[in-house]
N, C-alpha and C. Protein backbone atom coordinates (compact mmCIF):
# COMPACT_ATOMS: atom_id res chain seq x y z
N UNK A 1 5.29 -14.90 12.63
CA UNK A 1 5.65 -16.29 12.90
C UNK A 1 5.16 -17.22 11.80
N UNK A 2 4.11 -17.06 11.24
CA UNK A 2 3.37 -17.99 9.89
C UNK A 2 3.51 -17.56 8.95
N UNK A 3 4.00 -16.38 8.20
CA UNK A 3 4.51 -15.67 7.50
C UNK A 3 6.00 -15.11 7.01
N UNK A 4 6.41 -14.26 7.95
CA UNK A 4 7.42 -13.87 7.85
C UNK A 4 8.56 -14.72 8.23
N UNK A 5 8.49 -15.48 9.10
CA UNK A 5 9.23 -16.74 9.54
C UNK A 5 9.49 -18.06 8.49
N UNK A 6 8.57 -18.62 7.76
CA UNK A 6 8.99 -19.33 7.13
C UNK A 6 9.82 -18.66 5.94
N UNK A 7 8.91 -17.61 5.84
CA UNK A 7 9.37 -16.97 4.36
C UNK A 7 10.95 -16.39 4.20
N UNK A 8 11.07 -16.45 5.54
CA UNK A 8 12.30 -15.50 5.86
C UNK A 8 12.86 -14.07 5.32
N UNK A 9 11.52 -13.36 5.74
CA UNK A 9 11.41 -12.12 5.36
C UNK A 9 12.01 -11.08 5.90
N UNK A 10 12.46 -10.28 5.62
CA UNK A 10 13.25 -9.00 6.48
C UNK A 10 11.94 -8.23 6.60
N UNK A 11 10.62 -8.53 7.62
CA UNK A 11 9.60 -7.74 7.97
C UNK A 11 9.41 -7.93 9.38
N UNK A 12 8.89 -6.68 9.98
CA UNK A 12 8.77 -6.68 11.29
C UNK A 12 7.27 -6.14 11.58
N UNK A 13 6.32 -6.48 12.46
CA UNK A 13 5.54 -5.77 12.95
C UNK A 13 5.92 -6.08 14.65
N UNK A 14 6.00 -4.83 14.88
CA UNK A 14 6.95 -4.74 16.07
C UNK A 14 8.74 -4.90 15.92
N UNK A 15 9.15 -3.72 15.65
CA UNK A 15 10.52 -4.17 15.53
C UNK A 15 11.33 -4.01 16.51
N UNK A 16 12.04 -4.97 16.81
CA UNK A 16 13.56 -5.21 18.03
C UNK A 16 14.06 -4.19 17.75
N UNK A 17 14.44 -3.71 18.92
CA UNK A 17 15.13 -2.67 19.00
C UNK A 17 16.54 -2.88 18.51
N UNK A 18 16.95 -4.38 18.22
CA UNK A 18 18.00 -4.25 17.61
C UNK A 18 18.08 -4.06 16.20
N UNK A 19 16.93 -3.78 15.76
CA UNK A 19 16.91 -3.27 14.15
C UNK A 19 16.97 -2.38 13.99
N UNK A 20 16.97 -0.96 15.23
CA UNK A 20 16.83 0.58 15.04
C UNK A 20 17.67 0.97 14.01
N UNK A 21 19.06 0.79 14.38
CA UNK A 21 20.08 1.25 13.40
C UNK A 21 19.68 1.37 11.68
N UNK A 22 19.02 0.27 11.65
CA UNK A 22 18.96 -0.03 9.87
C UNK A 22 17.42 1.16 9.32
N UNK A 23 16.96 1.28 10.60
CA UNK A 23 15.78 2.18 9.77
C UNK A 23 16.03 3.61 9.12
N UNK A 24 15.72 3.49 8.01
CA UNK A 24 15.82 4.74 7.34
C UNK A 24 14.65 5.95 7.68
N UNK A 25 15.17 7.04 7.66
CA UNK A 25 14.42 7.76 8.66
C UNK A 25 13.73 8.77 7.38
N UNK A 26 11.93 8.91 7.17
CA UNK A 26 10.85 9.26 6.94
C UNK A 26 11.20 10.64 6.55
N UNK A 27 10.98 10.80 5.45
CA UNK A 27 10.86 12.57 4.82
C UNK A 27 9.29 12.82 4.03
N UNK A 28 9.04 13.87 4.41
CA UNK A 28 7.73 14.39 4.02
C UNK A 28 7.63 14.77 2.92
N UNK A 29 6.92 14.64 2.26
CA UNK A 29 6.71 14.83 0.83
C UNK A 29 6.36 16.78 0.80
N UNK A 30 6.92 16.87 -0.13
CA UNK A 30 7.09 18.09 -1.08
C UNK A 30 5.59 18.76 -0.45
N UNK A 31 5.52 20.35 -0.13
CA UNK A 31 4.07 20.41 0.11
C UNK A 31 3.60 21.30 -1.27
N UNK A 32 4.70 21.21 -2.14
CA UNK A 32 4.59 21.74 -3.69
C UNK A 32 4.12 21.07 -4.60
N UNK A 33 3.64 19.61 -3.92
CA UNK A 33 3.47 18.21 -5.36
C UNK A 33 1.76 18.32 -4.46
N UNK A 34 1.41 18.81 -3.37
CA UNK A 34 -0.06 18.39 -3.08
C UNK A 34 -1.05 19.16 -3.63
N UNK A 35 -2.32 18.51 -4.82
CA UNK A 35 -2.96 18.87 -4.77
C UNK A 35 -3.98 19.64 -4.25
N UNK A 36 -4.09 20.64 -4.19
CA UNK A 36 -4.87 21.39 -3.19
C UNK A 36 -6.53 21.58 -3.72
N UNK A 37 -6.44 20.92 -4.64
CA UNK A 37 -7.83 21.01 -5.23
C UNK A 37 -8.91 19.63 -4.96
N UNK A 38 -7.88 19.13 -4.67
CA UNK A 38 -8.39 17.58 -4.33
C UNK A 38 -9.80 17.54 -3.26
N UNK A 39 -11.09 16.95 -3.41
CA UNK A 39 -12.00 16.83 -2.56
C UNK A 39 -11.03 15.86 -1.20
N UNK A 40 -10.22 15.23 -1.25
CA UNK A 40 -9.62 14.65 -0.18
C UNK A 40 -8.69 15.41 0.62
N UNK A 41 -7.88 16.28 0.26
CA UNK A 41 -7.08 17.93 0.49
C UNK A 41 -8.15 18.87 1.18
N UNK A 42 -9.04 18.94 0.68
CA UNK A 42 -10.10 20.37 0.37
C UNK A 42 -10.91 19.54 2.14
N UNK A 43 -11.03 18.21 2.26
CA UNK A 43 -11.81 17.45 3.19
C UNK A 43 -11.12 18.15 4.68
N UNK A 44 -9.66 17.14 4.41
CA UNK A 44 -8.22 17.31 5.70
C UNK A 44 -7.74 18.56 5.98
N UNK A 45 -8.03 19.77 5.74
CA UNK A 45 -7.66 20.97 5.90
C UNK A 45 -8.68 22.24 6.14
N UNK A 46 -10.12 21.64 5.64
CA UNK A 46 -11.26 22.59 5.58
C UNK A 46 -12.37 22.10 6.13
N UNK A 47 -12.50 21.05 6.80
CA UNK A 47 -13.52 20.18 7.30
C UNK A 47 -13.23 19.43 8.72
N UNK A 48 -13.03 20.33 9.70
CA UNK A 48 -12.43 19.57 10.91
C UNK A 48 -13.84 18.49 11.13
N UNK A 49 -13.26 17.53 11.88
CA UNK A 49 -14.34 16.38 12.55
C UNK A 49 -14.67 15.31 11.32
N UNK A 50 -14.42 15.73 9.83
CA UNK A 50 -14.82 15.13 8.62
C UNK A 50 -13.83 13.90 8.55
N UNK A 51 -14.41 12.43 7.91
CA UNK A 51 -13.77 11.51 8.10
C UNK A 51 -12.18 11.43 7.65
N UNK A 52 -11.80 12.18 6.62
CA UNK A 52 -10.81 12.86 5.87
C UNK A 52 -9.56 13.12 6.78
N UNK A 53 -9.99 14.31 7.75
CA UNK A 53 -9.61 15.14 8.41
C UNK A 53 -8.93 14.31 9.83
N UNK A 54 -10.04 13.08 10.43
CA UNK A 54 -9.83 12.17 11.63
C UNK A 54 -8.98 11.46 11.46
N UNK A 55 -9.16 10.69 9.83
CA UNK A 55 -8.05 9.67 8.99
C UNK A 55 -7.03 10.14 9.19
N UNK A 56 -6.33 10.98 8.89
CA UNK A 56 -5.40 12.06 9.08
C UNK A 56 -4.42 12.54 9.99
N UNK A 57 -5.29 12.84 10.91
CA UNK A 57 -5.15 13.56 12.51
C UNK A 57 -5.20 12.42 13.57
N UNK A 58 -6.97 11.54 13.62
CA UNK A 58 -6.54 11.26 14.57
C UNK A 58 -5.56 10.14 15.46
N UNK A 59 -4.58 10.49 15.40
CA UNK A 59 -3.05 9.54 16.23
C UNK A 59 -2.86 9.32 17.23
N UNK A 60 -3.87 10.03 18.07
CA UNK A 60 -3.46 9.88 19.33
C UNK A 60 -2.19 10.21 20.16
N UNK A 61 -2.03 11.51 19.36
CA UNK A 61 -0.50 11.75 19.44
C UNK A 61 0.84 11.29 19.74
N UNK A 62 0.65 9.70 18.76
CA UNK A 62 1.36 9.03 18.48
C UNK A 62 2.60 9.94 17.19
N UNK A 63 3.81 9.73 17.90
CA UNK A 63 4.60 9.89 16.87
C UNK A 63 5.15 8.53 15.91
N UNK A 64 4.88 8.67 14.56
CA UNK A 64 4.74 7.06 13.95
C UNK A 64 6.40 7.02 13.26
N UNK A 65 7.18 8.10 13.66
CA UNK A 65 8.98 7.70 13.28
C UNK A 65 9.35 7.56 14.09
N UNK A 66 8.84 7.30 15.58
CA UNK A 66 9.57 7.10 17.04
C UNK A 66 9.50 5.21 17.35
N UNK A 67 11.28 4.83 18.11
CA UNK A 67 11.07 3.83 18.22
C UNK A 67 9.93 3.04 18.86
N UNK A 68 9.42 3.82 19.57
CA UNK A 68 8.32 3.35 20.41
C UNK A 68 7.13 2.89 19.30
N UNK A 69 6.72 3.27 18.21
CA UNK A 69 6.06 3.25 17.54
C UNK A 69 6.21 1.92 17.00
N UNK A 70 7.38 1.90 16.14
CA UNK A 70 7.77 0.97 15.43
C UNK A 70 7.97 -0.40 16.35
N UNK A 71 8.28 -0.30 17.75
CA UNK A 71 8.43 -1.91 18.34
C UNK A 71 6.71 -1.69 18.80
N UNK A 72 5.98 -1.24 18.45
CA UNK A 72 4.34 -1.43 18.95
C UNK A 72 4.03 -2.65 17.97
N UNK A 73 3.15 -3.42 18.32
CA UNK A 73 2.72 -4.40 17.49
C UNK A 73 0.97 -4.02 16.85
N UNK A 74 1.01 -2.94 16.41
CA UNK A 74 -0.22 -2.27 15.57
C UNK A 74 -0.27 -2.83 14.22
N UNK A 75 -1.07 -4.07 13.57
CA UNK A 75 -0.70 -4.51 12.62
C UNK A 75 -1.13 -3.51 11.39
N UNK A 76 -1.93 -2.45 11.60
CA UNK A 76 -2.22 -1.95 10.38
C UNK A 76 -1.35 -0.73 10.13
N UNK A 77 -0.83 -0.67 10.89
CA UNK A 77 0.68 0.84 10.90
C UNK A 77 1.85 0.35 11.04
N UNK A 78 2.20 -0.37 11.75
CA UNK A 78 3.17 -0.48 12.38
C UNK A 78 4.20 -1.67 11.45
N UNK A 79 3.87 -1.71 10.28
CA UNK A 79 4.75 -3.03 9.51
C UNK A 79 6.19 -2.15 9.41
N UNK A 80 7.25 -2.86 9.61
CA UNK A 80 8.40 -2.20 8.64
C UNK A 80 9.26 -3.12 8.18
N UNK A 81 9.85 -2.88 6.68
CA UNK A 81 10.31 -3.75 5.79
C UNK A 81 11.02 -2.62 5.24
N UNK A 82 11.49 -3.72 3.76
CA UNK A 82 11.96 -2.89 3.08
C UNK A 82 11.41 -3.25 1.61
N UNK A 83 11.30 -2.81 0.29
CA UNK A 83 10.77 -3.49 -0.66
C UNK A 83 11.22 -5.21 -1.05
N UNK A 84 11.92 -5.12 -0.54
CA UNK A 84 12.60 -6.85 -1.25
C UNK A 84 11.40 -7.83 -0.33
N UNK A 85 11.44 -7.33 1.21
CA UNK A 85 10.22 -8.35 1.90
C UNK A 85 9.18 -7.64 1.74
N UNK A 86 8.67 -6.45 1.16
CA UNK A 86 7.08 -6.33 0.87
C UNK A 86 6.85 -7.24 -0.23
N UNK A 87 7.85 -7.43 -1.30
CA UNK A 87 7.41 -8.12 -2.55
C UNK A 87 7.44 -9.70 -2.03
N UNK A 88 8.92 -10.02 -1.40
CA UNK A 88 8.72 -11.55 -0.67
C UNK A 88 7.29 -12.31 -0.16
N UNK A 89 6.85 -11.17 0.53
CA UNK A 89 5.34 -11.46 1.03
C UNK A 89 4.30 -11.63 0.42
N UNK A 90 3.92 -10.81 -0.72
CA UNK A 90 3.49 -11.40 -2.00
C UNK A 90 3.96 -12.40 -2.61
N UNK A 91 5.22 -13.30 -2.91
CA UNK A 91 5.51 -13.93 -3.62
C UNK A 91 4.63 -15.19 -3.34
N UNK A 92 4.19 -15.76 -2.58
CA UNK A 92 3.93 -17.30 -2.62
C UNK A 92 2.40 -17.04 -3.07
N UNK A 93 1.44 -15.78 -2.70
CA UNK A 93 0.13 -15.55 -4.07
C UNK A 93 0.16 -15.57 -4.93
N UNK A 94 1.60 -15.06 -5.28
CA UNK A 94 1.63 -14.35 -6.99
C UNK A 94 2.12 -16.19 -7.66
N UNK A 95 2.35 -17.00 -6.99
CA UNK A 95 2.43 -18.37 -7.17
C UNK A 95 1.13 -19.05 -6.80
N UNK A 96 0.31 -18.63 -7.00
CA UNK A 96 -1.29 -19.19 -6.67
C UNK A 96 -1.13 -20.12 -5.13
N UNK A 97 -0.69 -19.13 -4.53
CA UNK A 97 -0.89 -19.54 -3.07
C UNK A 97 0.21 -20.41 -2.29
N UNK A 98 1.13 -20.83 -3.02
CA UNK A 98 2.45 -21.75 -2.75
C UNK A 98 2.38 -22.30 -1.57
N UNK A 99 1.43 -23.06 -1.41
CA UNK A 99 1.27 -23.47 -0.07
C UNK A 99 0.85 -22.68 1.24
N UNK A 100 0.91 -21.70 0.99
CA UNK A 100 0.36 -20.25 2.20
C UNK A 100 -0.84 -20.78 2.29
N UNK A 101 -1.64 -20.30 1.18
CA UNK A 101 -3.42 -20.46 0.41
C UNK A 101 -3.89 -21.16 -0.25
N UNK A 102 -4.91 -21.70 -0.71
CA UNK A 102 -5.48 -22.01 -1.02
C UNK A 102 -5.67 -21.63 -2.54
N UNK A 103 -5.53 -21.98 -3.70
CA UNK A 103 -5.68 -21.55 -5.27
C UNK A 103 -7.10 -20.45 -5.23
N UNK A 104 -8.06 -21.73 -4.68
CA UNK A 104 -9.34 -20.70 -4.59
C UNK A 104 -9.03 -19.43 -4.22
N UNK A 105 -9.02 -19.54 -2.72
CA UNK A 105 -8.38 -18.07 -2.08
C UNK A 105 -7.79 -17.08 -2.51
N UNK A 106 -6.69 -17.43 -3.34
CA UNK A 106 -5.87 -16.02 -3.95
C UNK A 106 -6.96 -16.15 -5.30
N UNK A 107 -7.39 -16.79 -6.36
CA UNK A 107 -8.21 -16.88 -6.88
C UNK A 107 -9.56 -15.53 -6.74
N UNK A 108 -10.01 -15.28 -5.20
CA UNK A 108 -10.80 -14.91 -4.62
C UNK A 108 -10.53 -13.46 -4.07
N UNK A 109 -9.23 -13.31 -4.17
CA UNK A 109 -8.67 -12.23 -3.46
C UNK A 109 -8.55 -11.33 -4.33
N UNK A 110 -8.19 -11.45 -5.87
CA UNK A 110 -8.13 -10.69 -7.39
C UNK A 110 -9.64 -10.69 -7.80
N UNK A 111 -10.52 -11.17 -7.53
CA UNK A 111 -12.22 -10.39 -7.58
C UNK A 111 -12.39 -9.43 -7.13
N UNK A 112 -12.79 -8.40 -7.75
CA UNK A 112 -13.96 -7.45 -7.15
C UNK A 112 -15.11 -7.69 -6.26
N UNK A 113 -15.00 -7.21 -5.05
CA UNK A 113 -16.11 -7.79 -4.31
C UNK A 113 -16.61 -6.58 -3.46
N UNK A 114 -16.23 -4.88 -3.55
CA UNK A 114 -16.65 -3.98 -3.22
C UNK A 114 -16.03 -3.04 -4.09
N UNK A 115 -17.14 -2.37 -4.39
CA UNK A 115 -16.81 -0.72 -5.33
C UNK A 115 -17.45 0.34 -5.09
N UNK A 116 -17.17 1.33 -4.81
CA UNK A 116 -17.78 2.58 -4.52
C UNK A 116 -17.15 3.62 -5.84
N UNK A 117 -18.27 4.63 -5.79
CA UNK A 117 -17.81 5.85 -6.26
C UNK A 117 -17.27 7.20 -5.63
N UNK A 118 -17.58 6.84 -4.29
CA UNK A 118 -17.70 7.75 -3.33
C UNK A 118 -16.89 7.15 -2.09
N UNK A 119 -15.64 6.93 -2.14
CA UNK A 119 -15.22 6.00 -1.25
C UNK A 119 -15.51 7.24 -0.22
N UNK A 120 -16.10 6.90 1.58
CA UNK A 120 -16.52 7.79 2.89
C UNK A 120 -14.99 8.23 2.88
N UNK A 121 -13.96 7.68 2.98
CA UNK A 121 -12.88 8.25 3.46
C UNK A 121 -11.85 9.16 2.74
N UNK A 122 -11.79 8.40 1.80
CA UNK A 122 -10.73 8.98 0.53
C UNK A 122 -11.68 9.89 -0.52
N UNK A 123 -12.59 9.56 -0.69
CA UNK A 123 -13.26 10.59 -1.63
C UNK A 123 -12.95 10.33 -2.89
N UNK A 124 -12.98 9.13 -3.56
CA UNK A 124 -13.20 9.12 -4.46
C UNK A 124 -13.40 7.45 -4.93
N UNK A 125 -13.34 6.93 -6.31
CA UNK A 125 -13.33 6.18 -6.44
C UNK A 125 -12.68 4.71 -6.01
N UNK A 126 -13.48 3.73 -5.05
CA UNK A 126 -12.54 2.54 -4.42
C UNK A 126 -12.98 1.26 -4.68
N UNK A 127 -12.06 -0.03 -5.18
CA UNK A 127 -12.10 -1.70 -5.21
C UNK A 127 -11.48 -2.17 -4.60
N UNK A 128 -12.13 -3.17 -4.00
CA UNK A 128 -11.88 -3.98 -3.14
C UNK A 128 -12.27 -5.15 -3.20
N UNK A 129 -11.11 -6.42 -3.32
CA UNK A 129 -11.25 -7.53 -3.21
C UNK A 129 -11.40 -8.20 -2.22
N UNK A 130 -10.89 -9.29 -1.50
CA UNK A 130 -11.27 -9.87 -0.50
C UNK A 130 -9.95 -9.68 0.57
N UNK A 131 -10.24 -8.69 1.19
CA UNK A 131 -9.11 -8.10 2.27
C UNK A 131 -7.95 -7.48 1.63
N UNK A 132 -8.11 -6.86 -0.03
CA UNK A 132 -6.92 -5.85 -0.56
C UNK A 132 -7.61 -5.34 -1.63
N UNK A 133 -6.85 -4.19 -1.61
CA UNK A 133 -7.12 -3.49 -2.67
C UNK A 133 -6.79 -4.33 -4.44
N UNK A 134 -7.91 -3.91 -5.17
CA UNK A 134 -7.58 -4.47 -6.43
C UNK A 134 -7.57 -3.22 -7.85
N UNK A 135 -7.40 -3.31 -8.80
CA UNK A 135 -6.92 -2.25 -9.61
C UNK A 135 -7.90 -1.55 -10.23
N UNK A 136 -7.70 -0.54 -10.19
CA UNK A 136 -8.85 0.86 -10.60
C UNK A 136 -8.00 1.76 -11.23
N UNK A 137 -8.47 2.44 -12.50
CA UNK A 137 -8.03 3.48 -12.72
C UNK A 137 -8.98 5.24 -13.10
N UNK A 138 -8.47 5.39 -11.60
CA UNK A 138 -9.34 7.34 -11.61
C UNK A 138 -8.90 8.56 -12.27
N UNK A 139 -8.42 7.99 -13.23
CA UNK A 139 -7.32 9.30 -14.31
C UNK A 139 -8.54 10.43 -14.57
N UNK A 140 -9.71 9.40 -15.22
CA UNK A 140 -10.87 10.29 -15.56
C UNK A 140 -11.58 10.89 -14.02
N UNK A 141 -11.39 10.21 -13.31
CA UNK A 141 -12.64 10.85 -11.91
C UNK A 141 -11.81 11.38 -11.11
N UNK A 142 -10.57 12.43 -11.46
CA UNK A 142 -9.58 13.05 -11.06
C UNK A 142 -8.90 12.76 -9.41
N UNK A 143 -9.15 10.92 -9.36
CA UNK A 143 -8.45 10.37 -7.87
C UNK A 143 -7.19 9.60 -8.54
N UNK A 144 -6.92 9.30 -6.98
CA UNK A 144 -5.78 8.39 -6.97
C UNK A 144 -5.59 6.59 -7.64
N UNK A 145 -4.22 6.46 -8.75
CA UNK A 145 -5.24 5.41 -9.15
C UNK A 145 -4.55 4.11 -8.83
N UNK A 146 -5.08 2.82 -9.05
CA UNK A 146 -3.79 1.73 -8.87
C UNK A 146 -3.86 0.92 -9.87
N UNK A 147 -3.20 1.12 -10.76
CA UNK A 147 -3.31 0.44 -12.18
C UNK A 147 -2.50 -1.13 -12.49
N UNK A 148 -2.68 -1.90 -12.21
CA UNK A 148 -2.43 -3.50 -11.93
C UNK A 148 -3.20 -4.21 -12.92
N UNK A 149 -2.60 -5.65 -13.18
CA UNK A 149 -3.40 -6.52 -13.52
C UNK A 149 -4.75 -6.72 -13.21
N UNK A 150 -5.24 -7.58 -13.97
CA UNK A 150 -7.20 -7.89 -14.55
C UNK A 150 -7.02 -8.57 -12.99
N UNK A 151 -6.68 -9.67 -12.80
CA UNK A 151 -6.51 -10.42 -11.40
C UNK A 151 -5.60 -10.44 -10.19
N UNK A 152 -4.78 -9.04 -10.36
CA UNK A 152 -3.45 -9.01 -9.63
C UNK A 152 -4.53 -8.32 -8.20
N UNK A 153 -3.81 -8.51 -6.98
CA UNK A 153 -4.02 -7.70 -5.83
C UNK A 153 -3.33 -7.13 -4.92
N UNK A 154 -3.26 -6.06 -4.25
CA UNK A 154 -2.44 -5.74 -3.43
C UNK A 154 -2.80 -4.94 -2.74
N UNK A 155 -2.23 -4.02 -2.18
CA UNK A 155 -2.21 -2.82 -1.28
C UNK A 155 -1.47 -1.52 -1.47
N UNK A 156 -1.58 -0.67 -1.27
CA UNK A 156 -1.01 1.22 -1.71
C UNK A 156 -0.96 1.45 -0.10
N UNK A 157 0.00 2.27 0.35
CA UNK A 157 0.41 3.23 1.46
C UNK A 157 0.71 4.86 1.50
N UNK A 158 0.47 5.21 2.48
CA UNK A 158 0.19 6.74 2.38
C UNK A 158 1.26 6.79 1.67
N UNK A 159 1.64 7.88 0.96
CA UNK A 159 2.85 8.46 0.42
C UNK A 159 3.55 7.76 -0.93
N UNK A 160 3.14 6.70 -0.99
CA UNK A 160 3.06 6.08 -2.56
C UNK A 160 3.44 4.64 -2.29
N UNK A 161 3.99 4.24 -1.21
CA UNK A 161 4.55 2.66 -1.59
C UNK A 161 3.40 1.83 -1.54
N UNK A 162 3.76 0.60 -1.87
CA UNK A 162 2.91 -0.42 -2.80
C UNK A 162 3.51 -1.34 -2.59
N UNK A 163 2.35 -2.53 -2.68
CA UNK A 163 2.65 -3.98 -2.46
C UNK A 163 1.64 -5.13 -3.37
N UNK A 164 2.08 -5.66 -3.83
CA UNK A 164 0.71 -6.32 -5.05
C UNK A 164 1.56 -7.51 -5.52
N UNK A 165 0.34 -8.93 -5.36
CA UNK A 165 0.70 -10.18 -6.23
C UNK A 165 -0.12 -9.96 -7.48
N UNK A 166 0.80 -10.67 -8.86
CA UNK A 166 -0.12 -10.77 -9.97
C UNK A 166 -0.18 -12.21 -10.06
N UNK A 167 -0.99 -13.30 -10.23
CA UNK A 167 -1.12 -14.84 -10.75
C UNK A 167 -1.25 -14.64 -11.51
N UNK A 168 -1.64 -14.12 -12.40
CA UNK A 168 -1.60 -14.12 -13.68
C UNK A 168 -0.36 -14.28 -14.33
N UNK A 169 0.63 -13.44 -13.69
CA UNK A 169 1.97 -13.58 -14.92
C UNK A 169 3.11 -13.85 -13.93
N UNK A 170 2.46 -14.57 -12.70
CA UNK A 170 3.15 -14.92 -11.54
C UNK A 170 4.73 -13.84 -10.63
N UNK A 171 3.57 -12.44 -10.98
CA UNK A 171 5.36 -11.35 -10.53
C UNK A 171 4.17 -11.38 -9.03
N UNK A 172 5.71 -11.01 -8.15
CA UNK A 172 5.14 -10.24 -6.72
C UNK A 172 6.18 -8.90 -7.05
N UNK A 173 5.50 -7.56 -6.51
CA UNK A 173 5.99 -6.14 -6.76
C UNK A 173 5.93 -5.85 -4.73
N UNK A 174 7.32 -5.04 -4.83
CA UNK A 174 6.93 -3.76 -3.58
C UNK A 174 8.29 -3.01 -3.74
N UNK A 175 7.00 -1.40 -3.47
CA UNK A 175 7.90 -0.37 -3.59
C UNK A 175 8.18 0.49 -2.42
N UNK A 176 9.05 0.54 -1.72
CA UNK A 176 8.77 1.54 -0.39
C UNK A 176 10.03 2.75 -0.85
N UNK A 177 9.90 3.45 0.11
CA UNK A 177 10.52 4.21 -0.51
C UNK A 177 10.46 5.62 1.39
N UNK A 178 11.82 6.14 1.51
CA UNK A 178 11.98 6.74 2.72
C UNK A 178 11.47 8.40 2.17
N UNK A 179 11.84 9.26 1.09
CA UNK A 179 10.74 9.81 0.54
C UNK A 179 9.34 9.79 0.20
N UNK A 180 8.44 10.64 1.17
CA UNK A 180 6.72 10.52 0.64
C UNK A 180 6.77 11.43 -0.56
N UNK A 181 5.67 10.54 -1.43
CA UNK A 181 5.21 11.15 -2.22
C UNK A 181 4.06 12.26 -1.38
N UNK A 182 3.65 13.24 -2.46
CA UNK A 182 1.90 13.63 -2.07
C UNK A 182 1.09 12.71 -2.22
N UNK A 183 -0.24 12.84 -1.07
CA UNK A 183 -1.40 12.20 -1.22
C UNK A 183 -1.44 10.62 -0.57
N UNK A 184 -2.41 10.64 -0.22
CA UNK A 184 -2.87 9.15 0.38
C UNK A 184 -2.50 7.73 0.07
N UNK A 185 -2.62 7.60 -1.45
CA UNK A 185 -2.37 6.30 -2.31
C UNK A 185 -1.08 6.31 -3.17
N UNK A 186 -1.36 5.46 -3.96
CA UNK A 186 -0.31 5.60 -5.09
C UNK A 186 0.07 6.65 -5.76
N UNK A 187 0.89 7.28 -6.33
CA UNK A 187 1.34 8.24 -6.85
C UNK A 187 1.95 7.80 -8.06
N UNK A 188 2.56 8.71 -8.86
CA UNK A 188 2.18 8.66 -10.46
C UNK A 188 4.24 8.37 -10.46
N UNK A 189 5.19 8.42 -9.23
CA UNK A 189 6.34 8.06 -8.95
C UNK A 189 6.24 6.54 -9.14
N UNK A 190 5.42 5.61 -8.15
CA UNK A 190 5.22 4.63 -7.95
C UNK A 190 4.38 3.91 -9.15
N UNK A 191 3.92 4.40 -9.84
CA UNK A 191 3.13 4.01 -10.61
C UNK A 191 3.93 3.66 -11.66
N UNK A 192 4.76 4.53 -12.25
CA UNK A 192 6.08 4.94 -13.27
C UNK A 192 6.52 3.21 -13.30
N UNK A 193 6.73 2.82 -12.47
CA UNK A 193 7.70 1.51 -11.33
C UNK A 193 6.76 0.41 -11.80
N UNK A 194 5.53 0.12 -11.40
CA UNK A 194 4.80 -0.39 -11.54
C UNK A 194 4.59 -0.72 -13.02
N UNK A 195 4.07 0.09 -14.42
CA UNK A 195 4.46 0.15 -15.25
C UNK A 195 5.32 -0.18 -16.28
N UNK A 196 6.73 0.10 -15.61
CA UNK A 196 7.74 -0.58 -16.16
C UNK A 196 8.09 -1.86 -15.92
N UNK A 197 7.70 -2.40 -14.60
CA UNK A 197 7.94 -3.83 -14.14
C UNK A 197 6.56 -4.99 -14.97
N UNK A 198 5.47 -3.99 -15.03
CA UNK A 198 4.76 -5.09 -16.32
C UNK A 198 5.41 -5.26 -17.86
N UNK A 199 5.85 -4.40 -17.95
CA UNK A 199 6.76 -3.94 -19.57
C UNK A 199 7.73 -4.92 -19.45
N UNK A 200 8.35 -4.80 -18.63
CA UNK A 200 9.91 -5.95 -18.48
C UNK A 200 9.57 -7.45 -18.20
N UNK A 201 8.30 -7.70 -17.12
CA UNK A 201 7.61 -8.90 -17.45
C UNK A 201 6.86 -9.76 -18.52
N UNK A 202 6.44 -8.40 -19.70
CA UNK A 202 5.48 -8.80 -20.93
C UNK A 202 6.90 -9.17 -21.61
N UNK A 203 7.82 -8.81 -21.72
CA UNK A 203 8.70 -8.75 -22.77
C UNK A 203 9.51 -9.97 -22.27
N UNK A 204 9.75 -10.69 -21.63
CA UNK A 204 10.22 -11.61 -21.24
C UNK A 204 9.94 -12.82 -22.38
């Protein structure tokens, strides 16, 4: 309603059942692209009860491609869009707040304000700004990475899609995608995307 409503976003948390038709229906990623060496792999498959493993599993044997799922109003699962309104939703940050926020605020949101080496869940290296993920790259500490602007922020989803404002060079990005990649975060598909959309923005 404060968001998606003014913005006039094609996003739902909780979707009408009269949107069923348009959902594109969820394919599992390749089990040929998953690292199996991964301390986050090696966690979810060899470590029952391990935070890895719960992250994972526990659903409550919720099925998360069933309509029931999708009209639930679970704000941290349950979003569905398509990339044009993941990036929409970013757009008024990636405009230093366009009236949504506050300058400070998005200002505040592209800081670093938590870092681990050892993220408890994911197992490996994690930043965190003020309620999103901000850009790290684990090429060397063999994790998952999200390679963005000095001040850009956003968010990564299981299977590779992505959502991120930059103020800096004022782009909003989102990638979804009905194919999962492997692995938890971003993937090196999504990344490709990411990449090229700074290239086509520098060159402007």
């Amino acid at each position: 309603e404060r968001i998606a409503g003014p913005l006039a976003l094609d996003f739902y948390i909780g979707l009408p059942e009269s949107e069923e038709p348009r959902v594109a229906r969820m394919i599992a990623s390749d089990p040929g692209e998953v690292d199996l060496s991964s301390r986050f792999v090696q966690a979810v498959v060899g470590q029952p009860g391990s935070l890895p493993e719960l992250f994972v599993s526990n659903t409550g044997g919720a099925d998360f491609s069933s309509p029931a799922m999708r009209a639930a109003e679970l704000g941290s699962v349950s979003g569905v869009t398509n990339a044009r309104g993941l990036a929409g939703m970013y757009a008024p940050l990636a405009r230093a707040g366009c009236g949504l926020l506050s300058v400070e605020s998005v200002a505040r949101m592209g800081r670093c304000q938590s870092a681990t080496y050892v993220d408890a869940t994911l197992l490996q290296p994690m930043r965190f700004g003020m309620g999103f993920m901000v850009g790290m790259d684990n090429r060397l500490a063999g994790g998952f990475s999200f390679r963005i602007g000095e001040r850009a922020f956003g968010h990564v989803g299981t299977g590779g899609s992505v959502g991120f404002a930059d103020p800096e060079i004022g782009m909003a990005f989102g990638y979804t995608m009905n194919r999962m990649g492997a692995g938890p975060l971003l993937n090196e598909r999504g990344q490709g995307l990411v990449d090229a959309a700074y290239t086509a923005a520098r060159t402007k």
